[in-house]
C-alpha atoms as a PDB file:
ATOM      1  CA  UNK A   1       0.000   0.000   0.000  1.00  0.00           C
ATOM      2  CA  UNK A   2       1.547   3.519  -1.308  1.00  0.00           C
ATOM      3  CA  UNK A   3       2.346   6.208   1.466  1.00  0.00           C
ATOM      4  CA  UNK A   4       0.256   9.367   1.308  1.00  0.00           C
ATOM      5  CA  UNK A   5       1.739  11.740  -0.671  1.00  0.00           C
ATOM      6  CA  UNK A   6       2.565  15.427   0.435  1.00  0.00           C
ATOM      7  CA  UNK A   7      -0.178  17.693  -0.991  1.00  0.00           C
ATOM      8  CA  UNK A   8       1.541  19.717  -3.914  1.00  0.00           C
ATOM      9  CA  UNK A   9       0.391  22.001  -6.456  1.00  0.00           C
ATOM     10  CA  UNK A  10       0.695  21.347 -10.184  1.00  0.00           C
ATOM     11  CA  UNK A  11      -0.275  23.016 -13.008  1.00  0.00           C
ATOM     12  CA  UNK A  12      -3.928  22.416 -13.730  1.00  0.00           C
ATOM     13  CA  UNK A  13      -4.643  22.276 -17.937  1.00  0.00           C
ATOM     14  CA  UNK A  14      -5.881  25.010 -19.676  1.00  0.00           C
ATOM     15  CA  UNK A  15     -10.083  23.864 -20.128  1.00  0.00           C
ATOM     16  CA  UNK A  16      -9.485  23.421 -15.969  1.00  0.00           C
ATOM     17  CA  UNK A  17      -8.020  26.790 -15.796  1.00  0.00           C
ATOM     18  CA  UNK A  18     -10.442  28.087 -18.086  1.00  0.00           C
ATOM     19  CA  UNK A  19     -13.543  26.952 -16.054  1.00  0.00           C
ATOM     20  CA  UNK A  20     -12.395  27.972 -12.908  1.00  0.00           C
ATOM     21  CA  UNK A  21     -11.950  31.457 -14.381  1.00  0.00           C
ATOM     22  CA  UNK A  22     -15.130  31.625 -15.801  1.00  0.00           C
ATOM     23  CA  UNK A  23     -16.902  30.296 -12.559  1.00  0.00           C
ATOM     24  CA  UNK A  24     -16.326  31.441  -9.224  1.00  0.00           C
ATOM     25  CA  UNK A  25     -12.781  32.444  -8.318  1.00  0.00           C
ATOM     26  CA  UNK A  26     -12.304  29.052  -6.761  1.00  0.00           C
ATOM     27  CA  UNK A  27      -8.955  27.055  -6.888  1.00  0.00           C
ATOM     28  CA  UNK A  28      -8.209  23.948  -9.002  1.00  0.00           C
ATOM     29  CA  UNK A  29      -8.787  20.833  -6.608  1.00  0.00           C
ATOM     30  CA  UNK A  30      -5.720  18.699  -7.976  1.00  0.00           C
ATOM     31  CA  UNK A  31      -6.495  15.140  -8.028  1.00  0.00           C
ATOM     32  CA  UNK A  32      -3.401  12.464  -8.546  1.00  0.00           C
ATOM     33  CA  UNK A  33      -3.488   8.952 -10.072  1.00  0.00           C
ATOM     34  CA  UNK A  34      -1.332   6.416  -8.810  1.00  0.00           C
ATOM     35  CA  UNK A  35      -0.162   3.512 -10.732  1.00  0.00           C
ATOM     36  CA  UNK A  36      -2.396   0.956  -8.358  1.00  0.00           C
ATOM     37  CA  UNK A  37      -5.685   3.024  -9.676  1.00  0.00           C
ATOM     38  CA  UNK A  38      -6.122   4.747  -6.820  1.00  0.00           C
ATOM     39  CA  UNK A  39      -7.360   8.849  -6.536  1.00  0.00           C
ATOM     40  CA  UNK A  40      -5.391  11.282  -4.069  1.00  0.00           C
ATOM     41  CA  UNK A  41      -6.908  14.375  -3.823  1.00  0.00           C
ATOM     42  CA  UNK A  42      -4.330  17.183  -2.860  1.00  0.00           C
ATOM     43  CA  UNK A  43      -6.463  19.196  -1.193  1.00  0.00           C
ATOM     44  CA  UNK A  44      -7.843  17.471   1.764  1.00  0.00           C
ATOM     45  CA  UNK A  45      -5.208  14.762   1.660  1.00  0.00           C
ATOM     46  CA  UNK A  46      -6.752  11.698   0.939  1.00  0.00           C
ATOM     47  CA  UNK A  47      -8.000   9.187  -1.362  1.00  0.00           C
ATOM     48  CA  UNK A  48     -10.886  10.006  -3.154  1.00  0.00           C
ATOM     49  CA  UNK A  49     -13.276   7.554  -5.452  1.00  0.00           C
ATOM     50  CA  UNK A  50     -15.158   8.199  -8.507  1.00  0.00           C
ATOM     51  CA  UNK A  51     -18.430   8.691  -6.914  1.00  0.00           C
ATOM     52  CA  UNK A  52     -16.891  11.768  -5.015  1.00  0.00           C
ATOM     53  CA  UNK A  53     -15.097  13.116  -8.260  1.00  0.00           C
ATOM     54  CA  UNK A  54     -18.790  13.047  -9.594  1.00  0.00           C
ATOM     55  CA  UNK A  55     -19.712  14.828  -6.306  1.00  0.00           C
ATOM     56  CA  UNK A  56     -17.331  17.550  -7.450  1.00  0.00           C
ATOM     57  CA  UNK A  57     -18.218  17.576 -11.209  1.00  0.00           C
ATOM     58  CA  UNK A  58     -22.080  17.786  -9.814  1.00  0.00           C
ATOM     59  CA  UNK A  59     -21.023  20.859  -7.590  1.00  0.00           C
ATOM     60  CA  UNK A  60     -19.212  22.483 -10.386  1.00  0.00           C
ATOM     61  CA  UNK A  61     -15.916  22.592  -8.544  1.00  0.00           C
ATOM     62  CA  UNK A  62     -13.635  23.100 -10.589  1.00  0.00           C
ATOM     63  CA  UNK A  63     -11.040  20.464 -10.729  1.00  0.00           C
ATOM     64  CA  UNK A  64      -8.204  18.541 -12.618  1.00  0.00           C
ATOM     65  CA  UNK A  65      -6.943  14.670 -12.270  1.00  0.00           C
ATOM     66  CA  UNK A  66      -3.592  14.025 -13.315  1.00  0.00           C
ATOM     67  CA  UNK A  67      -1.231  10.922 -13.628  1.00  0.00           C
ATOM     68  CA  UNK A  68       0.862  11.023 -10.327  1.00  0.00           C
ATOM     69  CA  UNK A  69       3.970  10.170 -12.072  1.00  0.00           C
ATOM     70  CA  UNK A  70       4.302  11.872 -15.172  1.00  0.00           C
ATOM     71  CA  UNK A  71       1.697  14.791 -14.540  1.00  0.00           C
ATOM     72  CA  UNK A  72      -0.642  14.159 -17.434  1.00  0.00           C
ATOM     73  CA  UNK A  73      -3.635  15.433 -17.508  1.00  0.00           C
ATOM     74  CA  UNK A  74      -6.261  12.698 -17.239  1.00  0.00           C
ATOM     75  CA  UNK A  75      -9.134  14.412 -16.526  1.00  0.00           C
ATOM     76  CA  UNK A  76     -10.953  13.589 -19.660  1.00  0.00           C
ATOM     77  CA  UNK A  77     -10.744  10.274 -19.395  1.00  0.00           C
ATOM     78  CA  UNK A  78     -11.838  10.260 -15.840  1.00  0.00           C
ATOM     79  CA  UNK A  79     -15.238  12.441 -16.573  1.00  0.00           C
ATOM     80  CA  UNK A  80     -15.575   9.486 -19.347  1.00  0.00           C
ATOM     81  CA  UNK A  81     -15.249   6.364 -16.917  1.00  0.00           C
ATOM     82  CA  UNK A  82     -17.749   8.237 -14.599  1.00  0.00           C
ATOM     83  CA  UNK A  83     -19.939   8.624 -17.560  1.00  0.00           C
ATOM     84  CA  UNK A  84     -19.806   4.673 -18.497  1.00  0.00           C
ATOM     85  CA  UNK A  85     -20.401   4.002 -15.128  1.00  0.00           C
ATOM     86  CA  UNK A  86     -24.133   6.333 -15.227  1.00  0.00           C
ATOM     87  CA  UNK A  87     -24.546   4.796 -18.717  1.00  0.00           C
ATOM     88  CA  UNK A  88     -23.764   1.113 -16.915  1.00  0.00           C
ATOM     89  CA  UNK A  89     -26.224   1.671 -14.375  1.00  0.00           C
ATOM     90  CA  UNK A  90     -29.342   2.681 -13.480  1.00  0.00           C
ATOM     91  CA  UNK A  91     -31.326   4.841 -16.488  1.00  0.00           C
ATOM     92  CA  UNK A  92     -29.243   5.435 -19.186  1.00  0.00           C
ATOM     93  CA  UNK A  93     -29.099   8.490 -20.943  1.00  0.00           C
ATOM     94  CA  UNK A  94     -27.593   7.954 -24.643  1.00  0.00           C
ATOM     95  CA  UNK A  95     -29.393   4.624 -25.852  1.00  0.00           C
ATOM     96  CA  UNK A  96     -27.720   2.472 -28.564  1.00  0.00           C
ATOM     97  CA  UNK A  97     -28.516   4.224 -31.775  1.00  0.00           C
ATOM     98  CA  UNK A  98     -27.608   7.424 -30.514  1.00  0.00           C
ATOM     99  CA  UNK A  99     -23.822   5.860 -28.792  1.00  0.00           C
ATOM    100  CA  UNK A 100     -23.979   4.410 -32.407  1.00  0.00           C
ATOM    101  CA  UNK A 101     -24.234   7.822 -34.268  1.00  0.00           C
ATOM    102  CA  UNK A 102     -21.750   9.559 -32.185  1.00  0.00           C
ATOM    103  CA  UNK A 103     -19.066   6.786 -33.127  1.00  0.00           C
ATOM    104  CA  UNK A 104     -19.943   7.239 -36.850  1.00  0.00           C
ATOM    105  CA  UNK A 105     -18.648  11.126 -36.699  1.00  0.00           C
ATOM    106  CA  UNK A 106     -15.032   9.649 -35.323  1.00  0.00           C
ATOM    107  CA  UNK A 107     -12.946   9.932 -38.656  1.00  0.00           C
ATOM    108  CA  UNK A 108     -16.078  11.552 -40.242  1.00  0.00           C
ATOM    109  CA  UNK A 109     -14.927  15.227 -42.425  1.00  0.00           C
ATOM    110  CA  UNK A 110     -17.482  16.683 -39.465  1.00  0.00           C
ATOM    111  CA  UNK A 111     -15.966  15.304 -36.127  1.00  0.00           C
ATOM    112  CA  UNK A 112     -14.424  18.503 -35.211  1.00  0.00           C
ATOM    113  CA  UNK A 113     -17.820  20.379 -35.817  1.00  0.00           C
ATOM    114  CA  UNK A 114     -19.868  17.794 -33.781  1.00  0.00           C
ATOM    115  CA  UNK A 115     -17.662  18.228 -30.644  1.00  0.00           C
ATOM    116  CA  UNK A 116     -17.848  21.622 -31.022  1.00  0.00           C
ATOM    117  CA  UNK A 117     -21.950  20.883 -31.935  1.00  0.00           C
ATOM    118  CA  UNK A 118     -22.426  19.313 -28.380  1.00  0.00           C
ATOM    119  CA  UNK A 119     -20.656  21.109 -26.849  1.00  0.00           C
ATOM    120  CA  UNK A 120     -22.410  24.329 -27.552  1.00  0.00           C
ATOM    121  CA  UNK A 121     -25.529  23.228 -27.188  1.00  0.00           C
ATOM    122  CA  UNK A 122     -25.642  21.118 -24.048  1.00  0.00           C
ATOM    123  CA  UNK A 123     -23.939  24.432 -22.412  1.00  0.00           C
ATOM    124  CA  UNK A 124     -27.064  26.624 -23.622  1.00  0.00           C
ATOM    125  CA  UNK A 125     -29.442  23.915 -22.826  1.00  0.00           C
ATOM    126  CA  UNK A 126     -27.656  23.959 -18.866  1.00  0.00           C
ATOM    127  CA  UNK A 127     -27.600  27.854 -19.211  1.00  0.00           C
ATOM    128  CA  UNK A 128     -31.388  27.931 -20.251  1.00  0.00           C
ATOM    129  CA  UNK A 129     -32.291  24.981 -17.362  1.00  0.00           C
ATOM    130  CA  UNK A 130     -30.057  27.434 -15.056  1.00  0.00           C
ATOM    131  CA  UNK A 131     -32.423  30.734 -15.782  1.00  0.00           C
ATOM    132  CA  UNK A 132     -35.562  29.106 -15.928  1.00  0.00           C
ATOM    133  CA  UNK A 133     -34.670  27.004 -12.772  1.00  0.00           C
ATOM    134  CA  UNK A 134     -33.728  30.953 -11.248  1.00  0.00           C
ATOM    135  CA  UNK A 135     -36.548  32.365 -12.230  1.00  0.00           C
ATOM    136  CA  UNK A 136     -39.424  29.800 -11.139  1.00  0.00           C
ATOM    137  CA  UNK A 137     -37.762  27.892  -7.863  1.00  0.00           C
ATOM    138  CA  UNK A 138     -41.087  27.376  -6.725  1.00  0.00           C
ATOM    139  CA  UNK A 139     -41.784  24.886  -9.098  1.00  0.00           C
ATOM    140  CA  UNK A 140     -43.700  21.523  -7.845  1.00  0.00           C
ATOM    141  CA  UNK A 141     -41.776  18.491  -8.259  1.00  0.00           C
ATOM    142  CA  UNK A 142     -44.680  17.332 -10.381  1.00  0.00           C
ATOM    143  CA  UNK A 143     -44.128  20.262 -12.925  1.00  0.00           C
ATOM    144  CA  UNK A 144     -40.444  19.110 -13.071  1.00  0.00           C
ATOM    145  CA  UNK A 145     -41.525  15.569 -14.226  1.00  0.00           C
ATOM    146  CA  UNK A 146     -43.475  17.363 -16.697  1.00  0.00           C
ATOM    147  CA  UNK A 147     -40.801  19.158 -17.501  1.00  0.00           C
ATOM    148  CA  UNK A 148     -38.818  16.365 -18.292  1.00  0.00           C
ATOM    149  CA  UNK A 149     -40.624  14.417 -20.185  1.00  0.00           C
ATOM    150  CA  UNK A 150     -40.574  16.549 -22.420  1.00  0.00           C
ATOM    151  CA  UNK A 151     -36.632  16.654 -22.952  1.00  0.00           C
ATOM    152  CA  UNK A 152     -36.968  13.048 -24.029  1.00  0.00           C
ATOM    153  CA  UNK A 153     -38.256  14.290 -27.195  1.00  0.00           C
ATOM    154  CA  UNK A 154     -35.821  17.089 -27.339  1.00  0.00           C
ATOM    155  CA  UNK A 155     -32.800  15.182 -27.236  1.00  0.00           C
ATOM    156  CA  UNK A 156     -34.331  12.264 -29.727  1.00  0.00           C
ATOM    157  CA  UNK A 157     -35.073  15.453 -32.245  1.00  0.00           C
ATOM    158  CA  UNK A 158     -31.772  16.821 -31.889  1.00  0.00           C
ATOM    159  CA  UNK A 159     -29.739  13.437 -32.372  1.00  0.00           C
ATOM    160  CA  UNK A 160     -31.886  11.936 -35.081  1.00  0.00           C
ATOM    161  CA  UNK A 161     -30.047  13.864 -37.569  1.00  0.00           C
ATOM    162  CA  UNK A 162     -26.844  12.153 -36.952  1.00  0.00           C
ATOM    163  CA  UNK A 163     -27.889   8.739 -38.505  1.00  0.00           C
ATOM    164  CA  UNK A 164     -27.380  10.219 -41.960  1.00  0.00           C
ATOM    165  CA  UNK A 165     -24.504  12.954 -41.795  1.00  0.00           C
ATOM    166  CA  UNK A 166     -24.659  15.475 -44.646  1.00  0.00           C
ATOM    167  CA  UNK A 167     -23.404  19.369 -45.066  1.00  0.00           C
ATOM    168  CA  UNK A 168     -26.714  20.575 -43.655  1.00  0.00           C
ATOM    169  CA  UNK A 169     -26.949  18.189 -40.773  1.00  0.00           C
ATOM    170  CA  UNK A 170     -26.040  21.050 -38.286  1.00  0.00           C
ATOM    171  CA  UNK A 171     -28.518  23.368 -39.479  1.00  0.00           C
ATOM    172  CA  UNK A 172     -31.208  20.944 -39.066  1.00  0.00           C
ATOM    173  CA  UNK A 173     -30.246  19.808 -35.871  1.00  0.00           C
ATOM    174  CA  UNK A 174     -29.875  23.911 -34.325  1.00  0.00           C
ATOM    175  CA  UNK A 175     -33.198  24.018 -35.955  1.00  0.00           C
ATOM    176  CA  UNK A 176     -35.089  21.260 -34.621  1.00  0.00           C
ATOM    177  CA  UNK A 177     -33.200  22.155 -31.536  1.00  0.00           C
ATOM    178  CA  UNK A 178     -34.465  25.853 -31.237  1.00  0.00           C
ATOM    179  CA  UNK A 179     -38.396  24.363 -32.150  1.00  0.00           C
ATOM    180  CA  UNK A 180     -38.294  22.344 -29.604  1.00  0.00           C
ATOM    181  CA  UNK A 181     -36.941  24.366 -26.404  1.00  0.00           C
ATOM    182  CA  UNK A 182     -39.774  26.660 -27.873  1.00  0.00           C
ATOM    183  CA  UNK A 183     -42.740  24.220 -27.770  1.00  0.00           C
ATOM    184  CA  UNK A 184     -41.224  23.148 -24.360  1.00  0.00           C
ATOM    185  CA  UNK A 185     -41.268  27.042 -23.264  1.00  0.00           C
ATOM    186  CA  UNK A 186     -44.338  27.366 -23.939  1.00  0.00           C
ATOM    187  CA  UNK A 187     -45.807  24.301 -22.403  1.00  0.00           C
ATOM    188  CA  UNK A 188     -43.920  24.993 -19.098  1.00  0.00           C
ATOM    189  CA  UNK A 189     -45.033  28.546 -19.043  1.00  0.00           C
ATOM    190  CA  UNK A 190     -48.696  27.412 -19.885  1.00  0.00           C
ATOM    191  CA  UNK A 191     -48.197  24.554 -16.974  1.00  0.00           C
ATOM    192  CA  UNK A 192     -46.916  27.665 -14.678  1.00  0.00           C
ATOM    193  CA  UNK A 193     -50.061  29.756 -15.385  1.00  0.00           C
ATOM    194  CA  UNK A 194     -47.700  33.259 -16.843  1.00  0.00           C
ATOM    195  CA  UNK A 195     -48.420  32.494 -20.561  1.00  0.00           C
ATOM    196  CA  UNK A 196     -51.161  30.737 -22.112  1.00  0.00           C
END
């Protein structure tokens, strides 16, 4: 069994440095990997599992794993093993066809744009969540459920365009995108009594 290491700083990567900027000015949380698998995190010096690391993702603390030894940043491929583990268990969120679709961009002329694609969009669907979330916090759990079901179209709109990749595939998808966080406005508002 490894000694505790002392609690030292490195240099967190630049999307970890980026996020902490942009969020509260919080410190990186360093976590290190050891060779035996196991997660030290530097700031309250001990080992840490996965579940907690998805504690801090959930919490938006901003944070960065790296290998112990050589300092690489593995923080990407931690987020992804926590990912496969919600995926593994439980309710998935991507279901086969969509998993399916996503691999089909890797090599594909458009993988750089469909990163990029995601990205964009599952930040302005948090940031709209965030401000709706802000404005109504009285909302009934029962409204939430509502809510939610209607993502479940939402998300199937915006991925069904990725079975059959074409130049206009990301103008279709920001379109059926923007149609349906309308219809869902509207219903929630409706559901909420301010609009009819």
């Amino acid at each position: 069994m490894p000694v505790k290491p002392q609690a030292q700083s490195t240099k967190p990567s630049p999307s970890a440095s980026a996020s902490a900027s942009a969020a509260e000015p919080r410190s990186v949380r360093t976590i290190k990997k050891y060779p035996n698998r196991r997660l030290y995190d530097t700031q309250t010096s001990s080992y840490v599992t996965l579940a907690e690391i998805k504690k801090l993702v959930m919490a938006a603390s901003p944070m960065v794993v790296v290998d112990a030894k050589t300092g690489e940043d593995l923080t990407r491929s931690i987020l992804l093993q926590i990912i496969l583990e919600e995926e593994s268990a439980g309710v998935p969120m991507f279901s086969e066809a969509v998993l399916s679709n996503i691999i089909r961009f890797y090599g594909h002329a458009m993988q750089g744009h469909m990163g990029s694609y995601l990205e964009s969009h599952v930040q302005s669907f948090m940031d709209w969540q965030s401000k709706l979330s802000e404005s109504s916090p009285a909302l009934s759990p029962e409204v939430w459920a509502q809510f939610m079901q209607w993502q479940t179209p939402m998300m199937h709109n915006m991925f069904s365009g990725l079975a059959n990749p074409s130049q206009n595939v990301m103008t279709q998808m920001q379109e059926q995108m923007q149609k349906q966080i309308q219809k869902n406005t509207e219903q929630l508002l409706g559901v909420m009594g301010l609009k009819t």
